[in-house]
Protein backbone atom coordinates (compact mmCIF):
# COMPACT_ATOMS: atom_id res chain seq x y z
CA UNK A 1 -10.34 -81.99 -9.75
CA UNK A 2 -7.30 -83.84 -8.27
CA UNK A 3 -8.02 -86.83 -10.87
CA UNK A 4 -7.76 -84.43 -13.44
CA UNK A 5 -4.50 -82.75 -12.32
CA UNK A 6 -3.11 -86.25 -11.84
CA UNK A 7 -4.09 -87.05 -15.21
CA UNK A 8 -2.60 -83.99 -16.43
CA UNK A 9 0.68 -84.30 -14.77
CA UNK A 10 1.16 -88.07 -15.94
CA UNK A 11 1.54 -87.00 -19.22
CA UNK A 12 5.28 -84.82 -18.48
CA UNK A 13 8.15 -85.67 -18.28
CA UNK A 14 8.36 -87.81 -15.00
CA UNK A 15 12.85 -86.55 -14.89
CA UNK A 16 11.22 -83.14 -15.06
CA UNK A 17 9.66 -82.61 -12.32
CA UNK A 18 8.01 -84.46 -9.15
CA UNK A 19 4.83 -83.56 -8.72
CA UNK A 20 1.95 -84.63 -6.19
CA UNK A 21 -1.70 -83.67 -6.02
CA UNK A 22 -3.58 -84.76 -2.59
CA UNK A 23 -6.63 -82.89 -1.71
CA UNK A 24 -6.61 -81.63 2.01
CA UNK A 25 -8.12 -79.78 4.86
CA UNK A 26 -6.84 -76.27 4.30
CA UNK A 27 -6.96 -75.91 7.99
CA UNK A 28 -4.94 -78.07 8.79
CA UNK A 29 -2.73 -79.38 6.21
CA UNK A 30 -1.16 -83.11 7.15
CA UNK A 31 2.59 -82.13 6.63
CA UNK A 32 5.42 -81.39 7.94
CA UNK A 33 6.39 -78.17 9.04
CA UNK A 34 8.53 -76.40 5.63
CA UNK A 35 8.03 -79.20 3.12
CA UNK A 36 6.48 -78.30 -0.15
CA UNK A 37 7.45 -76.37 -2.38
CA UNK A 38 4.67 -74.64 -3.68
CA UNK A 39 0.49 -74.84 -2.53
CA UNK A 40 -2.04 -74.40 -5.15
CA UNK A 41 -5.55 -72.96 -4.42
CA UNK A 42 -7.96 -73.21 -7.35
CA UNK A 43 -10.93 -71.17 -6.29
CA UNK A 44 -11.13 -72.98 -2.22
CA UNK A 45 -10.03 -69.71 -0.18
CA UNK A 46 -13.10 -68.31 -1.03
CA UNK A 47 -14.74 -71.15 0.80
CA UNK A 48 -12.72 -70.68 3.89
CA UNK A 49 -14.26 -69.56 6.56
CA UNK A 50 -11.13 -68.64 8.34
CA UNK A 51 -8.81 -67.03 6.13
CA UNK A 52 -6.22 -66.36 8.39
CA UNK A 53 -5.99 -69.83 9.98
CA UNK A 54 -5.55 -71.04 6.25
CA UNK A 55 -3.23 -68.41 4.84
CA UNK A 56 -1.19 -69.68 8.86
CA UNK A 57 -1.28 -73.24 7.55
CA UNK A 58 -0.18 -72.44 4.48
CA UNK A 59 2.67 -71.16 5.36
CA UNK A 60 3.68 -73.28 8.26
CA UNK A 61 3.58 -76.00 5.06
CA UNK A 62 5.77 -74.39 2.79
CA UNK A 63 9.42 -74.45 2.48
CA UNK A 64 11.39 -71.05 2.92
CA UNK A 65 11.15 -69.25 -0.74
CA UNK A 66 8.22 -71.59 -1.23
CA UNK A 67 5.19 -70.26 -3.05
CA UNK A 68 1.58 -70.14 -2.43
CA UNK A 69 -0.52 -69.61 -5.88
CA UNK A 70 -4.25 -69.42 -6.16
CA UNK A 71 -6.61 -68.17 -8.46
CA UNK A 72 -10.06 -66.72 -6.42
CA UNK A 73 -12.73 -64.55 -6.85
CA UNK A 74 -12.22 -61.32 -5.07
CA UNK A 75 -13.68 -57.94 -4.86
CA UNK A 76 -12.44 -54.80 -6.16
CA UNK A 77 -14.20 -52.31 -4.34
CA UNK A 78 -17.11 -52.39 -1.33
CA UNK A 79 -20.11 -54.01 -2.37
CA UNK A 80 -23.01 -52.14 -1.19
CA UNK A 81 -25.06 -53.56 2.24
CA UNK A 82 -28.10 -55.22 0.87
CA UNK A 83 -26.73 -56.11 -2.17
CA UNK A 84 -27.35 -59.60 -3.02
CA UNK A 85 -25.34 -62.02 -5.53
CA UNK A 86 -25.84 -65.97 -6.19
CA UNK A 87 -23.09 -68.23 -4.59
CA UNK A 88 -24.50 -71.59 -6.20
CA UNK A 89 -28.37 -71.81 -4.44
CA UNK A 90 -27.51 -69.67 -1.90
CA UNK A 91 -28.74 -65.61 -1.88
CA UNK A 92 -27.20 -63.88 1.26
CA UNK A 93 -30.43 -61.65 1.53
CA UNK A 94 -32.60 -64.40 1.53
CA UNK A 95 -30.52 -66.34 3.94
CA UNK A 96 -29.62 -64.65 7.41
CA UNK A 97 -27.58 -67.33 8.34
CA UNK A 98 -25.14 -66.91 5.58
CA UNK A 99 -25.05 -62.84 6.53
CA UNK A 100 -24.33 -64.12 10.53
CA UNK A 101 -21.34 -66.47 8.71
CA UNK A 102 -19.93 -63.64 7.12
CA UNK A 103 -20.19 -61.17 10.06
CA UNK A 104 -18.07 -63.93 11.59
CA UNK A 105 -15.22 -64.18 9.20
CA UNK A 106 -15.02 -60.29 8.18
CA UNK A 107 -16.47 -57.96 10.67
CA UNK A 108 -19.37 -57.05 7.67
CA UNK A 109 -22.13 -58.80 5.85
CA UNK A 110 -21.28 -56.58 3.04
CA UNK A 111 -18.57 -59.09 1.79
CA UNK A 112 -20.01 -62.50 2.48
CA UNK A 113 -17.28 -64.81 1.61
CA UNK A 114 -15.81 -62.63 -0.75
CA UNK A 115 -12.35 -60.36 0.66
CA UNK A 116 -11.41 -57.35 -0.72
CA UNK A 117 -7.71 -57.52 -2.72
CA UNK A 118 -6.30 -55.21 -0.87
CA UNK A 119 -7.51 -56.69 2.44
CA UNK A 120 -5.78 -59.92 1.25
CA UNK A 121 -2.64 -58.88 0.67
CA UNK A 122 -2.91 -57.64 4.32
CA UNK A 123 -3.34 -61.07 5.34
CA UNK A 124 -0.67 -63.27 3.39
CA UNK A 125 1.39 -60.72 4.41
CA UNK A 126 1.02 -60.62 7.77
CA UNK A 127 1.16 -64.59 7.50
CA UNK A 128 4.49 -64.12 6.47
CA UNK A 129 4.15 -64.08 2.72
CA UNK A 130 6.69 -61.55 0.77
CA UNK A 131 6.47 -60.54 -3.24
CA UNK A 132 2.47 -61.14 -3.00
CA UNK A 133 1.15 -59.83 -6.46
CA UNK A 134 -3.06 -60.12 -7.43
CA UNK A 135 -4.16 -60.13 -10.74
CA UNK A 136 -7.37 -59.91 -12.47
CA UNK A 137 -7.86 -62.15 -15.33
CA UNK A 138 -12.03 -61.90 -15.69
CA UNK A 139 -15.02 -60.24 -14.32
CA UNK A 140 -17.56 -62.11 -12.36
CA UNK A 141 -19.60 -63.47 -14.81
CA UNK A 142 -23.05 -62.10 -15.63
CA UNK A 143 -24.92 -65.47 -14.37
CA UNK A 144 -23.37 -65.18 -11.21
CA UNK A 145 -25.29 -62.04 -10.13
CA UNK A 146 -29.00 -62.00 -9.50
CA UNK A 147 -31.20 -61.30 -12.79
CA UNK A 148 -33.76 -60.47 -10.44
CA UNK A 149 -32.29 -57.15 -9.53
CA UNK A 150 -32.08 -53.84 -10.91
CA UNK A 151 -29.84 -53.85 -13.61
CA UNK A 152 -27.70 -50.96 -12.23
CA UNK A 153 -27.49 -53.07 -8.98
CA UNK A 154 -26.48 -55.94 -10.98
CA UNK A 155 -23.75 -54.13 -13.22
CA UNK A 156 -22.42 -52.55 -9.92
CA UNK A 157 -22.19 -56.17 -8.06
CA UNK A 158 -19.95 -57.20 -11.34
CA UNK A 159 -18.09 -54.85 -11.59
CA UNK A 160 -16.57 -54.90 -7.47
CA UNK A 161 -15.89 -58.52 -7.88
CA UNK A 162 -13.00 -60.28 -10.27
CA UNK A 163 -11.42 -63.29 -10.45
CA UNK A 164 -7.68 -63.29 -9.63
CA UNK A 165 -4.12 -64.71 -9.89
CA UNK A 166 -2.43 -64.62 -7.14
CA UNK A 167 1.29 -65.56 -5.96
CA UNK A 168 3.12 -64.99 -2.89
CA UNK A 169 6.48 -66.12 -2.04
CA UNK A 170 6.86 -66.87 1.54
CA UNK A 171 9.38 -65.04 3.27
C-alpha cells in the first residue's frame, strides 16, 4: 500500500506539495513530538488493539491544527451478543480467543474489533482532537457477514456496521 501511494504521489507536482509515505507502528510512531502535518489511517485502527494508545500517539505526532484522517469500518448501532461476522478466516463465535481480545480492548465481546461511532468520537476527543466529523460512505459488504446465518441475523449485522470517513483536527 505505501508503494502504491508513493507511486501515486510521484506523479504531482513535486513544488506542490511535500509529501512522505512511511509505514509505522501506530503505537508508537518514530517522530518527533508536533511534526506532521496530517496522519492517514486507511482501514489500520480497526486493527488496533489499543485505540486509545493510538489515537495518544497520534496526536503527540501531529503539529497543532494538524489533522488525523482515516477511513474504517465502524458500527452504527450494538451488534447483538452472539452475533458472528467474518474478519478474513477468523469467526469470533468460533474463536474464544478473539471474544477474550475484544473483552480486552472494549469492555464487551459484542464489538470485537469494531467501535461504535459515537464511542469514537469520545476517544479522539478526549485525545485532544477538535472538529472530529464521521461519515459513512458504504455498508459492510454482503461477503463480509456469515452466509451461514439466518438471513435476518445477517441483514441486521450489515446494517450496524459502515465504513467511514473520518477527520479530526487536533486541537
Amino acid at each position: 500500500m505505501v508503494s502504491l501511494a508513493r507511486s501515486n504521489a510521484a506523479s504531482l507536482d513535486e513544488s506542490a506539495v511535500a509529501i512522505s509515505f512511511e509505514p509505522a507502528d501506530f503505537e508508537s510512531i518514530l517522530h518527533e513530538d508536533g511534526s506532521l502535518d496530517v496522519v492517514i489511517s486507511n482501514c489500520a485502527l480497526f486493527y488496533a488493539p489499543n485505540k486509545q494508545r493510538v489515537l495518544a500517539e497520534v496526536t503527540r505526532v501531529l503539529k497543532p491544527g494538524g489533522r488525523f484522517v482515516a477511513c474504517d469500518q465502524l458500527l452504527k448501532q450494538e451488534i447483538p451478543m452472539g452475533m458472528s461476522f467474518k474478519d478474513g478466516l477468523r469467526n469470533v463465535a468460533a474463536h474464544p480467543e478473539y471474544v477474550a481480545k475484544a473483552v480486552k480492548s472494549f469492555g464487551s465481546a459484542s464489538r470485537s474489533k469494531y467501535v461504535l461511532v459515537g464511542d469514537l468520537k469520545r476517544m479522539l476527543s478526549a485525545a485532544g482532537f477538535c472538529k472530529v466529523s464521521a461519515t459513512e460512505k458504504r455498508a459492510l459488504p454482503r461477503r463480509d457477514v456469515d452466509s451461514d446465518k439466518p438471513k435476518e441475523e445477517s441483514e441486521q449485522f450489515g446494517k450496524s456496521v459502515g465504513f467511514f470517513d473520518v477527520v479530526a483536527l487536533k486541537g
